[in-house]
C-alpha atoms as a PDB file:
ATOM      1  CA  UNK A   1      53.198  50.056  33.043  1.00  0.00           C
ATOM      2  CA  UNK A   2      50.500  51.308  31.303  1.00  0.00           C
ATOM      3  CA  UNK A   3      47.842  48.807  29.275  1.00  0.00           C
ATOM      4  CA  UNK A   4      46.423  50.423  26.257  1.00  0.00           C
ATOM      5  CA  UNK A   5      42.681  49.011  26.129  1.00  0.00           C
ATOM      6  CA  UNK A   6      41.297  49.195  22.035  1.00  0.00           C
ATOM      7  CA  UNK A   7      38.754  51.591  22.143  1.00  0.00           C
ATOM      8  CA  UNK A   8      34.979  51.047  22.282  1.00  0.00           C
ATOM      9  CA  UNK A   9      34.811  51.437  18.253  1.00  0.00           C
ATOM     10  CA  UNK A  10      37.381  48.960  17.854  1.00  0.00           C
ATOM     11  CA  UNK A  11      35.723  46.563  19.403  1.00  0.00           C
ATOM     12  CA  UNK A  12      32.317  47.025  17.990  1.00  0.00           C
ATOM     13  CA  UNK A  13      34.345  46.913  14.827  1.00  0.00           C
ATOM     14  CA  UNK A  14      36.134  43.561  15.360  1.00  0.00           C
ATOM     15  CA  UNK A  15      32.573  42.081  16.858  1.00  0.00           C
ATOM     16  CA  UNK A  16      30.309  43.227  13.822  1.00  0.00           C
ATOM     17  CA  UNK A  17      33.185  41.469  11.534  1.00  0.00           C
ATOM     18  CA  UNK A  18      33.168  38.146  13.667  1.00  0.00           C
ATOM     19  CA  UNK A  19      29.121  38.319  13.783  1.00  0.00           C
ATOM     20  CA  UNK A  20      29.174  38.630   9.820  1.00  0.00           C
ATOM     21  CA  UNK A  21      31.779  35.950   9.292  1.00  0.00           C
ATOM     22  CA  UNK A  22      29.668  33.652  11.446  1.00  0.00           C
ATOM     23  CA  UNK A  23      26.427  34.385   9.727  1.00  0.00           C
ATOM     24  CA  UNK A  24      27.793  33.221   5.880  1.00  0.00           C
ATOM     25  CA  UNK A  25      29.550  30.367   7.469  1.00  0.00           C
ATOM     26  CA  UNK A  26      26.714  29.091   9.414  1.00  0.00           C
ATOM     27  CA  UNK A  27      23.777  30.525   7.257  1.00  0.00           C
ATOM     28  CA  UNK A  28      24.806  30.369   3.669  1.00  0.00           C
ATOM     29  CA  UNK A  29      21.573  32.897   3.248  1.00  0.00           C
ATOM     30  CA  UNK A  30      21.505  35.764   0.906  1.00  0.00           C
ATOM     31  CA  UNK A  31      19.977  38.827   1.132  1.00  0.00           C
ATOM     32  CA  UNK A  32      16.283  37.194   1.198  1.00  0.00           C
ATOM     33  CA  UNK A  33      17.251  34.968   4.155  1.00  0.00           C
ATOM     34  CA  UNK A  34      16.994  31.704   1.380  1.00  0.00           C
ATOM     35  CA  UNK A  35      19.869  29.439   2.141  1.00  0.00           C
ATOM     36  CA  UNK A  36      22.047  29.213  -1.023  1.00  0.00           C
ATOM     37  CA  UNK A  37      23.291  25.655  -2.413  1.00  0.00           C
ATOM     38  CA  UNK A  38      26.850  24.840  -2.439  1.00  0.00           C
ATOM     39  CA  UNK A  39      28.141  25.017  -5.818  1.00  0.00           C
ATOM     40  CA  UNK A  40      30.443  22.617  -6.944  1.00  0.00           C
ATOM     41  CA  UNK A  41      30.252  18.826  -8.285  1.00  0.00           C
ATOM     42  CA  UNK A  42      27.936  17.944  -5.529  1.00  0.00           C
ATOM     43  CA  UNK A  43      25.196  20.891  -6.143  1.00  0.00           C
ATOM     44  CA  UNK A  44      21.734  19.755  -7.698  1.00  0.00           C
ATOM     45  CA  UNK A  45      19.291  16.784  -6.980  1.00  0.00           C
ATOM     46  CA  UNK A  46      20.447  13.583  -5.274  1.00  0.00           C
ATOM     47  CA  UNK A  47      19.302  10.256  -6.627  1.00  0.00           C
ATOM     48  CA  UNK A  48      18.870   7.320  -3.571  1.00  0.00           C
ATOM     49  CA  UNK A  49      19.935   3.989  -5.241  1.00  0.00           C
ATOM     50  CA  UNK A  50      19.837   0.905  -2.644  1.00  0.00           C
ATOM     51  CA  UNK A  51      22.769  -0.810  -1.993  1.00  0.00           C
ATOM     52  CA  UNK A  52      23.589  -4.519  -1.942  1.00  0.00           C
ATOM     53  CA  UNK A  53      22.428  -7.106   1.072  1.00  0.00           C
ATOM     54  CA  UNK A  54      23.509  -5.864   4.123  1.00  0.00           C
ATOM     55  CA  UNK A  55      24.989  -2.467   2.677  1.00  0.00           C
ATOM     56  CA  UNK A  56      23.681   1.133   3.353  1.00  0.00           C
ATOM     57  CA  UNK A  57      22.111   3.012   0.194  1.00  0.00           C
ATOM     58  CA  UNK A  58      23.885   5.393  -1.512  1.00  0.00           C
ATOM     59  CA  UNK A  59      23.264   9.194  -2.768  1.00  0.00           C
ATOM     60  CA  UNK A  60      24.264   9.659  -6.428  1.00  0.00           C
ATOM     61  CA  UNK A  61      24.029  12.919  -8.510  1.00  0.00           C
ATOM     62  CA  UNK A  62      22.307  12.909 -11.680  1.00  0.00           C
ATOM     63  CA  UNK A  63      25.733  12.259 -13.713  1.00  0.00           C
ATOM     64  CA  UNK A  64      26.367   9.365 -11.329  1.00  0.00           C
ATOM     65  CA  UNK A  65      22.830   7.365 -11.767  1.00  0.00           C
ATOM     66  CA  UNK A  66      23.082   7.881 -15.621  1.00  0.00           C
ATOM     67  CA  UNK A  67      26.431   6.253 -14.979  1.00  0.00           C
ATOM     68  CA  UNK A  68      24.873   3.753 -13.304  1.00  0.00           C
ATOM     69  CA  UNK A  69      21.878   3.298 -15.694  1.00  0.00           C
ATOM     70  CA  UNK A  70      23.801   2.561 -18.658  1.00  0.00           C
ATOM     71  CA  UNK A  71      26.097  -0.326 -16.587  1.00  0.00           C
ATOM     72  CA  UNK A  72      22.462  -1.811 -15.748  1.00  0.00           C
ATOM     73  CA  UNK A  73      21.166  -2.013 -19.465  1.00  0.00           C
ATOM     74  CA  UNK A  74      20.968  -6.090 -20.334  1.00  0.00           C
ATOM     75  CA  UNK A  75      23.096  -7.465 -22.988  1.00  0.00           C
ATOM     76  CA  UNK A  76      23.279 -10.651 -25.022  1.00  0.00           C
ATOM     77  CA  UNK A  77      25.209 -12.336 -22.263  1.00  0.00           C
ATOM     78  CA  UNK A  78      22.803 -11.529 -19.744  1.00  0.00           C
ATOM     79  CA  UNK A  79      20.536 -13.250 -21.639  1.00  0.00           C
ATOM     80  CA  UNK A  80      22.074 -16.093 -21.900  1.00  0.00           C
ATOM     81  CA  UNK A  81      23.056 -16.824 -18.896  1.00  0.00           C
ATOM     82  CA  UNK A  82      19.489 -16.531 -17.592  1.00  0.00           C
ATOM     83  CA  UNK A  83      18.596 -18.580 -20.252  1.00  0.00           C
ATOM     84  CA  UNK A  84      21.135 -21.465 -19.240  1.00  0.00           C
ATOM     85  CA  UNK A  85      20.179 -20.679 -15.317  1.00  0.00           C
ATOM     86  CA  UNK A  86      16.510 -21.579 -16.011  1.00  0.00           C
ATOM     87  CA  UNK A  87      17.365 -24.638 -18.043  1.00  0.00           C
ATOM     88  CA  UNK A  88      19.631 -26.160 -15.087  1.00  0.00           C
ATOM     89  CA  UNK A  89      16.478 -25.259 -12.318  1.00  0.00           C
ATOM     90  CA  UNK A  90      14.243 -27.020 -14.298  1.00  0.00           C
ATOM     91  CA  UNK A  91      16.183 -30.271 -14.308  1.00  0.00           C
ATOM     92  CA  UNK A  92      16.458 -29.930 -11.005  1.00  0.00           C
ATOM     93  CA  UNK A  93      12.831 -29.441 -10.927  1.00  0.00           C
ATOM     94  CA  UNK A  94      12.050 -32.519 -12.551  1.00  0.00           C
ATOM     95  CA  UNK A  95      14.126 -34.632 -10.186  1.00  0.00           C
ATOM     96  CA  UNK A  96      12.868 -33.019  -7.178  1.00  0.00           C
ATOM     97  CA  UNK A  97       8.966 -34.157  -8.120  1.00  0.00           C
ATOM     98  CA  UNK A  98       9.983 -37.926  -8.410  1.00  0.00           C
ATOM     99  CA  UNK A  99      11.370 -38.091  -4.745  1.00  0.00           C
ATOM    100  CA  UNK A 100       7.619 -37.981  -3.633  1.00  0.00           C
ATOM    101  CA  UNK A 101       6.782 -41.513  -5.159  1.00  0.00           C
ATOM    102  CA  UNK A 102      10.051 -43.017  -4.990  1.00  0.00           C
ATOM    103  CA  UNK A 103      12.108 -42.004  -2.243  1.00  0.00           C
ATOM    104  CA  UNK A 104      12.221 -43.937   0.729  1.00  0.00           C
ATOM    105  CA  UNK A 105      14.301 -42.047   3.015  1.00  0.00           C
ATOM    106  CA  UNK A 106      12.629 -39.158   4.420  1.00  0.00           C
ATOM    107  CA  UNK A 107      15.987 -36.912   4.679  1.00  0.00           C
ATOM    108  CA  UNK A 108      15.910 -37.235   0.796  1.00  0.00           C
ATOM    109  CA  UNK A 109      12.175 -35.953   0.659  1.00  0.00           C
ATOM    110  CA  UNK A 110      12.904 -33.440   2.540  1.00  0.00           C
ATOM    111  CA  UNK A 111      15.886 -32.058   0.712  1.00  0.00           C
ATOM    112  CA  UNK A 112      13.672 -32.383  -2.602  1.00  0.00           C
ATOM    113  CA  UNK A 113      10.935 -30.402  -0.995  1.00  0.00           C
ATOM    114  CA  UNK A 114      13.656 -27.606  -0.136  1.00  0.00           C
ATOM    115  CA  UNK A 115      15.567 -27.806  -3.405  1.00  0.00           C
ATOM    116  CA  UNK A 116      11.675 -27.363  -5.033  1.00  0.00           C
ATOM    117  CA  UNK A 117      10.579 -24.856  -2.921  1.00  0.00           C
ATOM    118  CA  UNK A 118      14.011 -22.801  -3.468  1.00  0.00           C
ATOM    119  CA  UNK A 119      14.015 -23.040  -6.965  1.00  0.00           C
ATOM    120  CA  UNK A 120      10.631 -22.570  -8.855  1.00  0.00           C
ATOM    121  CA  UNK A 121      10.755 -18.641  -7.233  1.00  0.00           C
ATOM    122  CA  UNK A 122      13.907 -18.065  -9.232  1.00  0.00           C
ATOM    123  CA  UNK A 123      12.816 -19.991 -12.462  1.00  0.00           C
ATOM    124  CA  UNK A 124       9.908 -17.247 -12.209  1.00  0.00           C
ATOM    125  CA  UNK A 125      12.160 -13.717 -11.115  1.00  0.00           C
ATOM    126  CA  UNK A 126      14.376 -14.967 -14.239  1.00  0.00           C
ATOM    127  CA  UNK A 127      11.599 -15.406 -16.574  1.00  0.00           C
ATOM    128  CA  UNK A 128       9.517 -12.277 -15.635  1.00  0.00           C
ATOM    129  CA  UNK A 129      13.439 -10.420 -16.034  1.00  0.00           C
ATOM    130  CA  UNK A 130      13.642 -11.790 -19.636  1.00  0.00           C
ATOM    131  CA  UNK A 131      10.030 -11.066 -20.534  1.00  0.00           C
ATOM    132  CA  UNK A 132      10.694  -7.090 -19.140  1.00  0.00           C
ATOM    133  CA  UNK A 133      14.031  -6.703 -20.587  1.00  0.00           C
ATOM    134  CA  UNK A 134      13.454  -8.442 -24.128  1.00  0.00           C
ATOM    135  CA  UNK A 135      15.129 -11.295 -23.790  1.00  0.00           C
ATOM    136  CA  UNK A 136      12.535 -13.513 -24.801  1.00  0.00           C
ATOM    137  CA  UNK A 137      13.185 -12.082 -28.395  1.00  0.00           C
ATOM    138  CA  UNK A 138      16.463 -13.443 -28.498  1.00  0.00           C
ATOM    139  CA  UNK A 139      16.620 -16.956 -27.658  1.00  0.00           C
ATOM    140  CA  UNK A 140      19.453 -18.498 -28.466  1.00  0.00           C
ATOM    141  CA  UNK A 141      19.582 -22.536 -28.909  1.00  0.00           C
ATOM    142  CA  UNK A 142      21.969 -24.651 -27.239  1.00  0.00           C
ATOM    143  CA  UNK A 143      23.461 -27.467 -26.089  1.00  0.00           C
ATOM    144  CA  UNK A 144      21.904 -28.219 -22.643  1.00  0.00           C
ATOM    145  CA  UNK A 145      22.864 -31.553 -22.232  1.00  0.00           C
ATOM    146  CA  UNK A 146      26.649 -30.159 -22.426  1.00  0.00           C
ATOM    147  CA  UNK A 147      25.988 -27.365 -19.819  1.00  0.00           C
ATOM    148  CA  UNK A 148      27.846 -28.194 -16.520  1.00  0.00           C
ATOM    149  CA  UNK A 149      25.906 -30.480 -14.062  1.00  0.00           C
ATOM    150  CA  UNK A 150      23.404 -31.466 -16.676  1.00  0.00           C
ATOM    151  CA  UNK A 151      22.038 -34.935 -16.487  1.00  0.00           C
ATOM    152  CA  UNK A 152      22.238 -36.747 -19.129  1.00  0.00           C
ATOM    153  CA  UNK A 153      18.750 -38.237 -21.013  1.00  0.00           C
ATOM    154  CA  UNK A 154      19.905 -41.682 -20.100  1.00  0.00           C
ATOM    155  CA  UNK A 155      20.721 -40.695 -16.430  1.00  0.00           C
ATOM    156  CA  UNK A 156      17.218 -39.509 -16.170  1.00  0.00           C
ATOM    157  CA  UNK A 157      15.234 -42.491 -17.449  1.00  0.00           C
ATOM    158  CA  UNK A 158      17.426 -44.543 -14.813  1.00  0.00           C
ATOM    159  CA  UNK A 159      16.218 -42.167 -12.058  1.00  0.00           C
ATOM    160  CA  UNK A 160      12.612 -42.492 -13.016  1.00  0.00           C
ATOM    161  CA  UNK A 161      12.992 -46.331 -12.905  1.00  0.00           C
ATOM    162  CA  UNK A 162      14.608 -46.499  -9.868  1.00  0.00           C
ATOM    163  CA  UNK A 163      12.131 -46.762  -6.062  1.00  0.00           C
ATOM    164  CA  UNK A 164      13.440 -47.126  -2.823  1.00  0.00           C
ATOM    165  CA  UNK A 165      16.775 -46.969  -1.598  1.00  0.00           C
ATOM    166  CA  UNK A 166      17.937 -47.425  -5.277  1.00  0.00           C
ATOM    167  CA  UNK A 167      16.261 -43.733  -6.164  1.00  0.00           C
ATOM    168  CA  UNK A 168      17.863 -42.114  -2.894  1.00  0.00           C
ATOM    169  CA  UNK A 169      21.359 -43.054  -3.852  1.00  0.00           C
ATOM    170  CA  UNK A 170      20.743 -41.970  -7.558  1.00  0.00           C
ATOM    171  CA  UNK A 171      19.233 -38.995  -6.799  1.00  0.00           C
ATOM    172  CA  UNK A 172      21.731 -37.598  -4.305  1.00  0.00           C
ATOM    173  CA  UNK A 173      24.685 -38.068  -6.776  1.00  0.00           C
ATOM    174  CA  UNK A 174      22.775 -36.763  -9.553  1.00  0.00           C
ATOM    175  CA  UNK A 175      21.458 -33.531  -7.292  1.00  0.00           C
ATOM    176  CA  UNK A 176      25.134 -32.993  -5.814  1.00  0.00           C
ATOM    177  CA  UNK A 177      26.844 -33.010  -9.170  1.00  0.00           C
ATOM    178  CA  UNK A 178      23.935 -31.085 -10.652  1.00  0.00           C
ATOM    179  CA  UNK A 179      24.826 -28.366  -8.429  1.00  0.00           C
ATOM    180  CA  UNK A 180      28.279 -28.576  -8.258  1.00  0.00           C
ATOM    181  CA  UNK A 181      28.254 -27.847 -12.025  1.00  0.00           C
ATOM    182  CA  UNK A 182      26.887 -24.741 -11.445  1.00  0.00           C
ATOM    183  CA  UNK A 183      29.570 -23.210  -9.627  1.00  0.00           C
ATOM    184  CA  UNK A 184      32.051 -22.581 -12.799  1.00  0.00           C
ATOM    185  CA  UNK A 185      29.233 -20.805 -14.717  1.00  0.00           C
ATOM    186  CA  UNK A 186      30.199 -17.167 -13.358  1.00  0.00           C
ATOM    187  CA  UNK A 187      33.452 -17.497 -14.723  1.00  0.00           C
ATOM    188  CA  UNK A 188      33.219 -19.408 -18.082  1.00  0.00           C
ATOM    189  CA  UNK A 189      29.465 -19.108 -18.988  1.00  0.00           C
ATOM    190  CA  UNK A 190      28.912 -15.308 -18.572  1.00  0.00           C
ATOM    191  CA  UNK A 191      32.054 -13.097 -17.887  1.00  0.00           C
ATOM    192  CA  UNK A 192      30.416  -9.814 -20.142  1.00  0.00           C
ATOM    193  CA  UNK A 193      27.229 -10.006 -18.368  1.00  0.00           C
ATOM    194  CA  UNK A 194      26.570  -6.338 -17.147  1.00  0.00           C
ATOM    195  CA  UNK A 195      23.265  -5.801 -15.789  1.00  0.00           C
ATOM    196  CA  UNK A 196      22.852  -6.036 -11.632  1.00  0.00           C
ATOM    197  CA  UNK A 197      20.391  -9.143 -11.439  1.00  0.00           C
ATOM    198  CA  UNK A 198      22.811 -11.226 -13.775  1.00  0.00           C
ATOM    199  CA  UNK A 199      25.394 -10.370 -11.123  1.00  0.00           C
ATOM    200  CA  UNK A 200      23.394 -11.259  -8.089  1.00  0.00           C
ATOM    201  CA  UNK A 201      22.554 -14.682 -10.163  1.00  0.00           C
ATOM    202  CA  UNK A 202      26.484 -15.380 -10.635  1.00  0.00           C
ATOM    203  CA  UNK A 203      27.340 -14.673  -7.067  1.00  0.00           C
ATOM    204  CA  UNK A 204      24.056 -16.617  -6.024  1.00  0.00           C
ATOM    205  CA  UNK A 205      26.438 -19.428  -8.666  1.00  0.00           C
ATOM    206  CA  UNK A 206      28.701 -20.580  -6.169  1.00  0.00           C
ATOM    207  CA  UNK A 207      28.603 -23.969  -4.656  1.00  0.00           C
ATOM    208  CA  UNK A 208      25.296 -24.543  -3.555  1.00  0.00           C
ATOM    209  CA  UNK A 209      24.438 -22.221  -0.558  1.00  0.00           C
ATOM    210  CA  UNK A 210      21.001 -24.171  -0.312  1.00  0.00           C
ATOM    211  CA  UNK A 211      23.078 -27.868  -1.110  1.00  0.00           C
ATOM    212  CA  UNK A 212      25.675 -26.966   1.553  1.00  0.00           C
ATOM    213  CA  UNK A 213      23.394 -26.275   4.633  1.00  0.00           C
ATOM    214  CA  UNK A 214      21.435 -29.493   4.090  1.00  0.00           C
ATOM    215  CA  UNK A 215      24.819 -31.038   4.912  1.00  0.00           C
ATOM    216  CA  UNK A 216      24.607 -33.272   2.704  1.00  0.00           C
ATOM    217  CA  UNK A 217      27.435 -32.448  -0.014  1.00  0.00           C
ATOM    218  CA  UNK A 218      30.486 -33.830   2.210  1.00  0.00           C
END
């Protein structure tokens, strides 16, 4: 039997073709050798917007970070619920600087000093996040004595009376339902709030992360 072989122009032919094919695949160049974008939805400038705690960050095309922009831009509820959040700190605050003087356990001192030290930072990140987003312009007043958690004025006065073993009791069912209150405020205080640092602050809302590790909300 006789094997026809393709000729020597054949396969120069088929070689130059597979060479050529290989080059736009591979190289994308044009005449100039200057590699051409891919056109489509994902041609043009990429925008490198960090992603949450433990997450990688993410590449978003210009459409995609205005997107994003605009779902970041602070409303009214933001506002308040930063408002409300540095209201209930600041209680917390001023229970926390009595334990010095009256506490006579040291477990309790220690927990103030922790609950102190925790706090004041995010009193300041929300006040420096209303003062840069305008929120300080639109105060709203109300009722912090009926905000979830709140001590009352009367509970208060009773706490600053109280020394010894008398304070420690108070203050640790005063603290533990002060913070306990705080967990429903991500679902009834603030459910329109849009802006990514009001939803780090709801999320950061749930049952005392800080109270829970002290071990001593059982």
């Amino acid at each position: 039997m006789l094997i026809h072989r393709p000729s020597a122009r054949l396969r120069a032919t088929a070689l130059t073709a597979a060479v050529v094919a290989a080059v736009l695949v591979l190289g994308g160049c044009d005449g100039d050798g200057e590699t051409k974008p891919a056109a489509g939805k994902d041609a043009g400038p990429k925008v490198v917007a960090p992603g949450r705690p433990g997450e990688p960050a993410r590449k978003l095309t210009a459409e995609e970070a205005a997107k994003e922009a605009s779902r970041d831009t602070a409303n009214s509820a933001d506002f308040r619920y930063a408002q409300m959040m540095i209201e209930h700190h600041s209680q917390a605050l001023v229970m926390t600087e009595l334990a010095p003087d009256r506490a006579s356990d040291t477990t309790v001192k220690r927990l103030a000093e922790r609950i102190s030290a925790g706090q004041k930072p995010e009193i300041g990140a929300m006040e420096g996040w209303l003062k840069n987003n305008g929120g300080e312009d639109r105060k709203q007043p109300h009722d912090h004595a009926g905000m979830p958690g709140m001590a009352t004025g009367a509970q208060l006065k009773e706490l600053r009376a109280a020394k010894g073993k008398a304070f420690d009791e108070l203050f640790l069912e005063l603290m533990i339902t002060h913070h306990q209150g705080r967990s429903p405020w991500p679902r009834r205080r603030s459910p329109r709030g849009t802006t990514c640092s009001s939803r780090r602050w709801r999320a950061m809302s749930s049952p005392s992360r800080r109270w829970r590790s002290t071990g001593c909300a059982r």
